[in-house]
C-alpha atoms as a PDB file:
ATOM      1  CA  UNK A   1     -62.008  29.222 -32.475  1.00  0.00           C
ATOM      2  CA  UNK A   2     -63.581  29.876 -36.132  1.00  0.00           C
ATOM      3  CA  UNK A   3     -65.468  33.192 -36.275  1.00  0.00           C
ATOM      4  CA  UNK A   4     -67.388  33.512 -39.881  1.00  0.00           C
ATOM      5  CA  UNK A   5     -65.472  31.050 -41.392  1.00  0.00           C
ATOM      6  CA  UNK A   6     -62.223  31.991 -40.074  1.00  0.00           C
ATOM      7  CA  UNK A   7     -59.638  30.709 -37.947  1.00  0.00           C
ATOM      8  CA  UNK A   8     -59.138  33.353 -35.018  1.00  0.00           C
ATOM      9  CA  UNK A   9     -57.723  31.832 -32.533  1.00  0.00           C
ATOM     10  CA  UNK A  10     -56.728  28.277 -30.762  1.00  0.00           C
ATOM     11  CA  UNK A  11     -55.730  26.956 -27.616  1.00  0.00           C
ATOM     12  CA  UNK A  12     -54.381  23.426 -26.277  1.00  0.00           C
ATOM     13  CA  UNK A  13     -54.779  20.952 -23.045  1.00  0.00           C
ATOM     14  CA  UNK A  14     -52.017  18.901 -22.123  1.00  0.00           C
ATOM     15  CA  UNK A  15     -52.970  16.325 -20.295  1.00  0.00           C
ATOM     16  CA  UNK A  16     -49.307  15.460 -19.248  1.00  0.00           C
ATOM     17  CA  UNK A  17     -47.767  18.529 -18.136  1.00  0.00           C
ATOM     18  CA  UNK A  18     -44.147  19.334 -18.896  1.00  0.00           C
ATOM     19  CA  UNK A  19     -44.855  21.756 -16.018  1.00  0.00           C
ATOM     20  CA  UNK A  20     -43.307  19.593 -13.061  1.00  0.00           C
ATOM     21  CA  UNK A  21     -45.829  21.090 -10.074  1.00  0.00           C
ATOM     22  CA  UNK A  22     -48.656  20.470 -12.294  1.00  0.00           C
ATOM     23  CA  UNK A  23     -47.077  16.784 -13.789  1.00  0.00           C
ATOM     24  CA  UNK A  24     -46.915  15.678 -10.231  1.00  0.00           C
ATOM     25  CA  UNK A  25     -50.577  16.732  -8.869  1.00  0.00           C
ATOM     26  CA  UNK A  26     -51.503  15.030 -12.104  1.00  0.00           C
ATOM     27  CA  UNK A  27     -52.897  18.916 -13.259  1.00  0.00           C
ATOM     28  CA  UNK A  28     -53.593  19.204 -17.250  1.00  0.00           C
ATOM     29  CA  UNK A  29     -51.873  22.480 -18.602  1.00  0.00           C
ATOM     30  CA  UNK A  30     -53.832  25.040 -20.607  1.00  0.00           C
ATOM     31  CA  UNK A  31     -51.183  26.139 -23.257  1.00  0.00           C
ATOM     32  CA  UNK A  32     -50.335  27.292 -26.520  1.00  0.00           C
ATOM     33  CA  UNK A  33     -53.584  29.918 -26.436  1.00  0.00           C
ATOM     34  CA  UNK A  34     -53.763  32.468 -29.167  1.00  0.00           C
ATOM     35  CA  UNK A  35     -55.594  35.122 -30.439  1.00  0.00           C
ATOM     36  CA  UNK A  36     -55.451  37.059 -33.685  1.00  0.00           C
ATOM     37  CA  UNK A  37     -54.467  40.761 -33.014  1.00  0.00           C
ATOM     38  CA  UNK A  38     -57.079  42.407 -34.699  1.00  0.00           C
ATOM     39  CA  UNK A  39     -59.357  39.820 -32.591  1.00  0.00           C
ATOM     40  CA  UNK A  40     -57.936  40.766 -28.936  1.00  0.00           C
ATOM     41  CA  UNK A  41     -59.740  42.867 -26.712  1.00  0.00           C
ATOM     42  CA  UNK A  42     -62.990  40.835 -27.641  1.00  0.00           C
ATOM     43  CA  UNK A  43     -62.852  38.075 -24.327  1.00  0.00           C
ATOM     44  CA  UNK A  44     -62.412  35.473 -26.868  1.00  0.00           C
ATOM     45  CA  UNK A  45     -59.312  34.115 -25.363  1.00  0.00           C
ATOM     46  CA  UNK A  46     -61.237  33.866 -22.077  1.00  0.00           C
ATOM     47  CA  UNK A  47     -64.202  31.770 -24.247  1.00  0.00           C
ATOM     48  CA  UNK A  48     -61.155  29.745 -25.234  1.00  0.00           C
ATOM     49  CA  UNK A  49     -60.344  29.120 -21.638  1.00  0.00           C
ATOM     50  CA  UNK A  50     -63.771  28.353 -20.540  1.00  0.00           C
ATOM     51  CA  UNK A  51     -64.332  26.101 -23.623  1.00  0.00           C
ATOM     52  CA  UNK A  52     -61.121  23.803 -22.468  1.00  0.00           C
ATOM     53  CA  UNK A  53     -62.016  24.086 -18.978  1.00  0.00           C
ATOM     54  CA  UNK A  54     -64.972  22.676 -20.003  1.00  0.00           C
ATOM     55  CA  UNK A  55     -63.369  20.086 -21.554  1.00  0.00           C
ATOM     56  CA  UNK A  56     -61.311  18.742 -19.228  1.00  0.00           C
ATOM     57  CA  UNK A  57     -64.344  18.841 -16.552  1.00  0.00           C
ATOM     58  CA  UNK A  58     -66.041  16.103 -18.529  1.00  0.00           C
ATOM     59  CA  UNK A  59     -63.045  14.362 -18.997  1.00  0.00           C
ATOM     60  CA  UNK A  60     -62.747  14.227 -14.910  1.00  0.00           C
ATOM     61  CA  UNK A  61     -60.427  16.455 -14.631  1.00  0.00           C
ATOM     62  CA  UNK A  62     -61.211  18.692 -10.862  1.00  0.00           C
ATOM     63  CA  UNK A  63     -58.865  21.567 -11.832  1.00  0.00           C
ATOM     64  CA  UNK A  64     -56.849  22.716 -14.832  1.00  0.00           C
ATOM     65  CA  UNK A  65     -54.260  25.543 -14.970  1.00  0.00           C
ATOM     66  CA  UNK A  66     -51.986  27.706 -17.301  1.00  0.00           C
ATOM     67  CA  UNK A  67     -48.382  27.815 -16.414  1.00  0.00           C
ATOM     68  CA  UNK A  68     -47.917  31.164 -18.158  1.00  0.00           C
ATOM     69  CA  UNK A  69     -49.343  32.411 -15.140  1.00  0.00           C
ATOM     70  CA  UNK A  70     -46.299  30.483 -12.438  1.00  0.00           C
ATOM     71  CA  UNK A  71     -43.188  32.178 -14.489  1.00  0.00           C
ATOM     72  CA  UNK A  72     -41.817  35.658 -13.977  1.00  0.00           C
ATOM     73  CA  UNK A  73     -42.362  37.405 -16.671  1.00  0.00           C
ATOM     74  CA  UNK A  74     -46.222  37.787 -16.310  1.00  0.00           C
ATOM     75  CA  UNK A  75     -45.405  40.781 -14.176  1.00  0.00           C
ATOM     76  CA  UNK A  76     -47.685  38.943 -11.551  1.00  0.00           C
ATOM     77  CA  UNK A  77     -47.555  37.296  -8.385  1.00  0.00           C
ATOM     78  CA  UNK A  78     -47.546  33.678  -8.665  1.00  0.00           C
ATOM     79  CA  UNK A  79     -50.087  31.706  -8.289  1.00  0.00           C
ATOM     80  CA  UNK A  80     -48.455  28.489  -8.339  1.00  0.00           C
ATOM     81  CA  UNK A  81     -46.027  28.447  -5.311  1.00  0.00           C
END
């Protein structure tokens, strides 16, 4: 994501998950998303998300998913079990 010229954070679709859960329900992995610090807070991570959400959509794709959010340390129940 470019805000006024600069480079503010980025994100990444895998089409081929390393993930096995996802690999094997043929589910593309959202990964690699970053924001700058002094650019958190804003929701543009979540307009990074949408954006490859989007993406995959037209490519076909019925679902997409992070696997940050299937590993323990997110502190969060997971959703992918």
């Amino acid at each position: 994501m470019v805000l006024e010229g600069e480079s503010v954070g980025r994100g990444t679709l895998k089409w081929h998950s390393a993930y096995g859960p996802f690999r094997e329900a043929g589910i593309p992995e959202i990964n690699d998303l970053w924001v700058r610090r002094e650019h958190r807070g804003l929701g543009l991570g979540r307009r990074i998300i949408a954006h490859i959400e989007g993406l995959a959509r037209a490519a076909g794709a019925r679902r997409s998913a992070s696997a940050s959010a299937c590993t323990p340390t997110t502190g969060r129940r997971s959703a992918c079990t």
